[in-house]
Protein backbone atom coordinates (compact mmCIF):
# COMPACT_ATOMS: atom_id res chain seq x y z
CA UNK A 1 110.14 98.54 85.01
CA UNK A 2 108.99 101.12 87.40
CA UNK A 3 109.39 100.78 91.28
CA UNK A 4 107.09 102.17 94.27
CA UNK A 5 108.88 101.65 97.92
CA UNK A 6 106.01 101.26 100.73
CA UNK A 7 106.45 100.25 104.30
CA UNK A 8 104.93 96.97 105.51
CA UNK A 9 101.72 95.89 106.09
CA UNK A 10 101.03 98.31 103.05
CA UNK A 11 103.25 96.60 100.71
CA UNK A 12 101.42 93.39 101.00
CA UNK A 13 97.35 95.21 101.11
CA UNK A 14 98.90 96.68 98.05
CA UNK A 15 99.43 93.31 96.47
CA UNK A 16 96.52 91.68 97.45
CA UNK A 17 94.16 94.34 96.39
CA UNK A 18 92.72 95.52 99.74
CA UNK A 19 94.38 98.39 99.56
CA UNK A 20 93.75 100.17 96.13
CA UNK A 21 94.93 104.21 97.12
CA UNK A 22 98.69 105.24 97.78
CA UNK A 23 99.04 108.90 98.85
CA UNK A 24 101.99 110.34 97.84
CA UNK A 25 102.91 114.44 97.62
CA UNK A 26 103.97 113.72 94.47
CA UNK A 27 102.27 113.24 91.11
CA UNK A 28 103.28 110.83 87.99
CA UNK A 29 102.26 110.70 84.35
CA UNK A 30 103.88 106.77 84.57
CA UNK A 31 100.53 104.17 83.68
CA UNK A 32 101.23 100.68 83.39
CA UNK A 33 103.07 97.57 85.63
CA UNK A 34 104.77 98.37 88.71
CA UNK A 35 106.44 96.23 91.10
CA UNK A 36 105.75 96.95 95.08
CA UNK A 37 108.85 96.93 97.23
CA UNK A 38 108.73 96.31 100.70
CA UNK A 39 111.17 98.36 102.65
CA UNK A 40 112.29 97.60 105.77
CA UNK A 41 110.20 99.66 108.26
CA UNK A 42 107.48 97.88 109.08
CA UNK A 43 104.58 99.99 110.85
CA UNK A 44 104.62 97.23 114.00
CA UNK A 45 101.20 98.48 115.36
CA UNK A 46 99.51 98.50 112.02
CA UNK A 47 100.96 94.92 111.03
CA UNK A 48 99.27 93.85 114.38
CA UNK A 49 95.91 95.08 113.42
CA UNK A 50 95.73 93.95 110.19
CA UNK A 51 96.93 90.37 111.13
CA UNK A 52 94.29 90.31 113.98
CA UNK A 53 91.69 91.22 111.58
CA UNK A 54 92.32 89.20 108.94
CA UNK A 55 92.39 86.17 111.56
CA UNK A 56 88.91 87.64 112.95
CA UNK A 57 87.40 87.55 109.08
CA UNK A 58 89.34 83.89 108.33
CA UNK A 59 91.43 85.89 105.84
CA UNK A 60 95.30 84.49 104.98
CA UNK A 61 97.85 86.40 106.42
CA UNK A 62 101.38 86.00 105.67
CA UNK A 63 103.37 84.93 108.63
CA UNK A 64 104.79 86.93 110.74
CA UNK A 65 107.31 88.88 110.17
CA UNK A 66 106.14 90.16 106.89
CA UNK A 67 108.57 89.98 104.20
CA UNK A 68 110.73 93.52 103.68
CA UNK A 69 113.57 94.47 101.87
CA UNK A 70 112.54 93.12 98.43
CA UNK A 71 110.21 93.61 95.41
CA UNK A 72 106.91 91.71 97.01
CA UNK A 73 104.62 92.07 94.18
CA UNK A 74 103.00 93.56 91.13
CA UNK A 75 100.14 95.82 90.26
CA UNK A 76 99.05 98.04 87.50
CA UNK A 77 99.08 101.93 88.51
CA UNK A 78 95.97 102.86 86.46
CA UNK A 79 95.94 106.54 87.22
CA UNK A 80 96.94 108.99 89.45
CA UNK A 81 94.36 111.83 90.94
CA UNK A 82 93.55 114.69 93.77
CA UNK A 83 90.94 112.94 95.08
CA UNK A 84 89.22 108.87 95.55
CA UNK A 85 86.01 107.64 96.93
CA UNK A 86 88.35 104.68 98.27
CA UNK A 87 88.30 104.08 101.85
């Protein structure tokens, strides 16, 4: 099964669905499962906002710190493009 590394909190928006668009310089033909690995950077002043949100909006939040170094979830890569309306 296919892999995609991402840096924490994006590894876990990934997971839950929040976050739907990865950029990447790179393009794949790959469709299908693919586990999300956190790695072990963690983007500190990013991780802050999100959690402070998501306690703002009475959203769960995984405590802190957020999980790195593993496989943290899975998604289905449904395609990969130029260009997204996502936010």
């Amino acid at each position: 099964m296919k892999a995609l590394s991402v840096h924490q909190p994006y590894a876990h928006l990934i997971v839950r669905g929040d976050k739907d668009v990865e950029n990447r310089s790179w393009a794949t033909s790959y469709r299908g499962p693919l586990l999300i690995h956190a790695g072990l950077k963690v983007e500190r002043d990013d991780a802050a906002y999100y959690a402070r949100e998501a306690r703002r909006l009475g959203l769960d939040w995984p405590p802190d710190p957020l999980p790195t170094g593993g496989i943290v979830g899975i998604v289905t890569l449904a395609d990969c493009v130029m260009e997204s309306d996502s936010d």
